[in-house]
Protein backbone atom coordinates (compact mmCIF):
# COMPACT_ATOMS: atom_id res chain seq x y z
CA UNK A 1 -10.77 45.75 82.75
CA UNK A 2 -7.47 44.33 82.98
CA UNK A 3 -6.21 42.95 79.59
CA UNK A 4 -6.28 38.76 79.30
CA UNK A 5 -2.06 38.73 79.39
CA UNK A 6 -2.54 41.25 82.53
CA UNK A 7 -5.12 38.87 84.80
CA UNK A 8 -1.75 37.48 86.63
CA UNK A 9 -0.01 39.88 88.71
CA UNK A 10 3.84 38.89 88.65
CA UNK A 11 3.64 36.68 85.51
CA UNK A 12 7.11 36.60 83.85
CA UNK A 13 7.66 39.13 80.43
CA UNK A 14 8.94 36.25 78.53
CA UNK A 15 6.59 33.80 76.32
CA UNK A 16 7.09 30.14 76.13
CA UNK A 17 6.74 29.66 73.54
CA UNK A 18 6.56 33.32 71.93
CA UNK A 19 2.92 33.85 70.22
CA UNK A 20 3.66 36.97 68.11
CA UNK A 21 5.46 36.56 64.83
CA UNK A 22 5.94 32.28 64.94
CA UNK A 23 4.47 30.31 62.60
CA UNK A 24 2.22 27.41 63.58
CA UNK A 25 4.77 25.20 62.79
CA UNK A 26 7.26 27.34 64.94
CA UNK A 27 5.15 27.54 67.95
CA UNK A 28 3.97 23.85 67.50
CA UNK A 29 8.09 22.70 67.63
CA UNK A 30 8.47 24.87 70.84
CA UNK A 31 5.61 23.16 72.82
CA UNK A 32 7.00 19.63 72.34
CA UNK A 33 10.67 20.86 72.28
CA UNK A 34 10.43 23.38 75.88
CA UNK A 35 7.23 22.24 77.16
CA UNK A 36 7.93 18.38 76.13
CA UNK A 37 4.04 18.52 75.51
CA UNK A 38 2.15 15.96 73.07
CA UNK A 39 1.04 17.84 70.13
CA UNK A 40 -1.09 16.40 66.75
CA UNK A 41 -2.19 18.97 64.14
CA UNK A 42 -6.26 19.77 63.28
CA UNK A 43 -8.11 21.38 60.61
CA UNK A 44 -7.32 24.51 59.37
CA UNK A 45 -9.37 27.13 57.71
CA UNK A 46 -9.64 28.09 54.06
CA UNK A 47 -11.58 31.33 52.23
CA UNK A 48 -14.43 30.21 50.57
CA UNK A 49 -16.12 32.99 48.85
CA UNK A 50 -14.80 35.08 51.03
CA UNK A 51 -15.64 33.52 54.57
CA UNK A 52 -12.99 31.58 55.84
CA UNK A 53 -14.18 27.92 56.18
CA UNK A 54 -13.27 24.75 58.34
CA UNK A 55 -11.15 22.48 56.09
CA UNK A 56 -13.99 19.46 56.91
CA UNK A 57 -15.80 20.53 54.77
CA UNK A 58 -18.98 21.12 57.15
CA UNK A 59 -20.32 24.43 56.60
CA UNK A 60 -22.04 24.07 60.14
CA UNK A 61 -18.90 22.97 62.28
CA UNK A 62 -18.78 23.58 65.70
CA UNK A 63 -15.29 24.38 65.67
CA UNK A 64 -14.28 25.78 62.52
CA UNK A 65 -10.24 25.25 62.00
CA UNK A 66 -9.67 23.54 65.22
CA UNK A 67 -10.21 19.98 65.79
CA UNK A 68 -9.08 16.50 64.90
CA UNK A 69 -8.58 15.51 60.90
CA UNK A 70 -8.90 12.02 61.67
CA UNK A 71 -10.66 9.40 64.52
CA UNK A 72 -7.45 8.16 65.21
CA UNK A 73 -6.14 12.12 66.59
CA UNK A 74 -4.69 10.07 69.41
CA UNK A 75 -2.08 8.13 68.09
CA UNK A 76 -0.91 10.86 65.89
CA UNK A 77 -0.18 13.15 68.92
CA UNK A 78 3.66 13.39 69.16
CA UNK A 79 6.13 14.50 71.63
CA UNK A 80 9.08 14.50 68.99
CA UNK A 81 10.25 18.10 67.77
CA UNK A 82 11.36 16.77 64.79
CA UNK A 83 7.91 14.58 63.54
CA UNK A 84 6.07 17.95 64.66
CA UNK A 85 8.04 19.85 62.28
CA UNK A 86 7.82 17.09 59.83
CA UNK A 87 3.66 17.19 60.17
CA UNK A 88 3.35 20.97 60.11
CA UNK A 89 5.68 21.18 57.18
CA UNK A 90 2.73 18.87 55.10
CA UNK A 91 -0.17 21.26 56.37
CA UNK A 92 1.60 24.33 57.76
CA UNK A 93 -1.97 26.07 58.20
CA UNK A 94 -3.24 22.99 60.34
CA UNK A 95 -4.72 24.43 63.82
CA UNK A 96 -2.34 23.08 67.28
CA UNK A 97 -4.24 20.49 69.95
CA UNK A 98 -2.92 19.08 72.82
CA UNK A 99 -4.45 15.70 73.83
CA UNK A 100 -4.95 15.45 78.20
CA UNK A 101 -4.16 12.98 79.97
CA UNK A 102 -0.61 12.58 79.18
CA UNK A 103 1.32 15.40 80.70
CA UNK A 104 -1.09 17.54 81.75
CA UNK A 105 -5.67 17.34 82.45
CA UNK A 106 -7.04 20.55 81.70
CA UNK A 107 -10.03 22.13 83.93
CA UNK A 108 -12.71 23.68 81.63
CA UNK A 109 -15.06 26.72 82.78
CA UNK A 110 -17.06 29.35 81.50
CA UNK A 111 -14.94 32.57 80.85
CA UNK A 112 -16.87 34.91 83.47
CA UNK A 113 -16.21 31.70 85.99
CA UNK A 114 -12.61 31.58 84.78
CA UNK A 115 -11.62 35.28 85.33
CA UNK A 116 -13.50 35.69 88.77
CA UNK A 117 -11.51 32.27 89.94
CA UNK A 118 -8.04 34.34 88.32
CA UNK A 119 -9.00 36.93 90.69
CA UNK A 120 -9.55 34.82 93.41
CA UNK A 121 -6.58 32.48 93.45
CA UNK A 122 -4.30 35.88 93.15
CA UNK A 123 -5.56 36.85 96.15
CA UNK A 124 -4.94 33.24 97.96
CA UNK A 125 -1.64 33.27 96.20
CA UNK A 126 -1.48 30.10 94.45
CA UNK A 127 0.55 28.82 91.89
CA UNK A 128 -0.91 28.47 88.53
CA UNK A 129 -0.12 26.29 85.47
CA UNK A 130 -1.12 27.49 82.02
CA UNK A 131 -4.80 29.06 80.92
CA UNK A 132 -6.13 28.96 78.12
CA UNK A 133 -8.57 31.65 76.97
CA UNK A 134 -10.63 30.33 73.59
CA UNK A 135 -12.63 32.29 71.15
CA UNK A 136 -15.92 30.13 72.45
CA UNK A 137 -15.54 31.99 75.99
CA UNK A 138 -14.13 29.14 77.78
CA UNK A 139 -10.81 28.78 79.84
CA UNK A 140 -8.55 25.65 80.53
CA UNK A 141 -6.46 25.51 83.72
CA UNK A 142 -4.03 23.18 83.00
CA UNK A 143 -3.20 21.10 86.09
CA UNK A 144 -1.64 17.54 86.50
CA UNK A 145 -2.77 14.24 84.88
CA UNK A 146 -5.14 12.41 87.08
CA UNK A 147 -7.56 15.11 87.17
CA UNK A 148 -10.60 13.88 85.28
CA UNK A 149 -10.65 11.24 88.03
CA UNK A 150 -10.87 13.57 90.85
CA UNK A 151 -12.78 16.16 90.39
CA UNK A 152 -16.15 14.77 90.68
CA UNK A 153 -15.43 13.78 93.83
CA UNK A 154 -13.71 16.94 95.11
CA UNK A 155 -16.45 18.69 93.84
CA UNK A 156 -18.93 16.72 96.02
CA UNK A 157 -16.89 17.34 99.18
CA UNK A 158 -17.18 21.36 98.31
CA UNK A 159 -21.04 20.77 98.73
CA UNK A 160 -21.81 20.72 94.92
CA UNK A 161 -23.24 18.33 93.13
CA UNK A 162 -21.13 17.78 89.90
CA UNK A 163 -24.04 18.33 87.44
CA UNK A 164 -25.00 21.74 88.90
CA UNK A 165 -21.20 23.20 87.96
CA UNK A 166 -20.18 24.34 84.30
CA UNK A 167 -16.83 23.07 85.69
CA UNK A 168 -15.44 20.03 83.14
CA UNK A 169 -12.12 17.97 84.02
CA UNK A 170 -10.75 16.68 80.63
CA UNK A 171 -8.40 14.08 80.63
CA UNK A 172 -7.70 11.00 78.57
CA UNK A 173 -9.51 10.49 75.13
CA UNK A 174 -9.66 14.69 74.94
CA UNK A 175 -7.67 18.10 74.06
CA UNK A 176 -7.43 21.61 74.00
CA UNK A 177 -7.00 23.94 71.05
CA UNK A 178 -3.27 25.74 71.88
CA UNK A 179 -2.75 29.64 70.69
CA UNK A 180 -2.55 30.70 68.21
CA UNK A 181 -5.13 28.29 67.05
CA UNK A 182 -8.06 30.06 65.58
CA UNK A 183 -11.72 29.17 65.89
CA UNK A 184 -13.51 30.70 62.48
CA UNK A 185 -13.79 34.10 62.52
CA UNK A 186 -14.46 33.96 65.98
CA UNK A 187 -10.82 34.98 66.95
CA UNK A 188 -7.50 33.02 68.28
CA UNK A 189 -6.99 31.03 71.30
CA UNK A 190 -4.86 32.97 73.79
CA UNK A 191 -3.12 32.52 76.88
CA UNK A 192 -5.01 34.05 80.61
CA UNK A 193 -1.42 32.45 81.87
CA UNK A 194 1.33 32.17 79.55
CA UNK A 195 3.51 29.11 79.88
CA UNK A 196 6.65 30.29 81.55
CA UNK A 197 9.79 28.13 83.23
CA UNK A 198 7.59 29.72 87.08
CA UNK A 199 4.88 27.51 85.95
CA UNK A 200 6.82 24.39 84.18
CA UNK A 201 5.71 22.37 87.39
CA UNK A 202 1.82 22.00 87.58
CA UNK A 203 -0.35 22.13 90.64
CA UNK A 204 -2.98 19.14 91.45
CA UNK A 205 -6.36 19.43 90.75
CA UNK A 206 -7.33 19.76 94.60
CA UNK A 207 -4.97 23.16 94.86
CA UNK A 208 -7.58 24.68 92.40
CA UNK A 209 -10.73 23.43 92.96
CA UNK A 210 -12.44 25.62 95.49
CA UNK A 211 -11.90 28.71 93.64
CA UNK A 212 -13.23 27.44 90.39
CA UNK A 213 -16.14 25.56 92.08
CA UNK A 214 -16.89 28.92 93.79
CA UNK A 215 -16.79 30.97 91.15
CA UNK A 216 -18.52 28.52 89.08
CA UNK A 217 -21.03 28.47 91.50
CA UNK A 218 -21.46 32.33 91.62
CA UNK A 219 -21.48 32.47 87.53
CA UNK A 220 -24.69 30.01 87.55
């Protein structure tokens, strides 16, 4: 099986921003500074008798080390280099989101759906955005704002009903964990589709849809 970076035939060497050897703070900088994309820090994880445990405190947390500190996540999120570096700097261990529904939506799927819709829109040639590949088997295609609105009813015209589809559109009021953001000891977040300057411009939510209904449909 071809290896997560490999799924994209053609995808550019170069990492934007680079994943190996950056700091969070590093990599958090380069995603508002290149990819001028919102970014707020989350929980973090720290050893507690020797398992590593989500800084909330909740031994039973869904997402150990990677989501929101506070209720108010939203108005923290910050396109500013310099205020990320600033925040990261206080917590350098805190995990990376990215709020949707400001410059990008983000199309959530199961990862079996997610890699058989890779394959599928390789073949068809389309142009991706970046993918997300998370330690809780689920994949983000990131496509462009407006999403959460549409999909339901692009769905529908495909011949599914929405509810039938492990297919989610997140938009405003949500995020995505960013790599190298680790879940637990469940692993790191990783890119299927690394960001690259090929993929700076994001397709619509209709470009992608068909695939990931169908193979969302298939992976039922």
């Amino acid at each position: 099986m071809l290896g997560v970076e490999e799924t994209i035939a053609g995808t550019e060497a170069a990492q934007i921003p680079k994943q190996r050897g950056e700091s969070l703070l590093e990599t958090a900088v380069r995603y508002a500074e290149e990819r001028h994309w919102d970014v707020f820090p989350g929980t973090w994880l720290e050893p507690v008798e020797g398992v590593q445990r989500c800084s909330c405190g909740d031994v039973a947390c869904a997402a150990p080390g990677a989501h929101p500190t506070r209720d108010d996540w939203a108005t923290q999120a910050t396109g500013s280099a310099t205020v990320a570096r600033r925040m990261w700097s206080k917590q350098p261990a805190a995990s990376i989101l990215l709020p949707t529904g400001r410059t990008f939506d983000a199309i959530s799927v199961a990862e079996t759906a997610g890699f058989l819709a890779l394959a599928r829109m390789e073949r068809m040639e389309l142009t991706l955005g970046p993918v997300t590949l998370t330690p809780d088997r689920r994949m983000q295609f990131f496509v462009l704002p407006g999403a959460s609105v549409k999909v339901p009813d692009l769905v529908r015209k495909l011949g599914w009903a929405p509810s039938s589809l492990d297919l989610v559109a997140l938009g405003e009021g949500a995020y995505v964990a960013a790599p190298p953001t680790r879940f637990g000891s469940s692993g790191a977040v990783q890119w299927a589709c690394r960001p690259t300057p090929a993929n700076r411009w994001l397709p619509d939510a209709e470009e992608l849809i068909s695939p990931l209904a169908y193979a969302c449909g298939r992976d039922r």
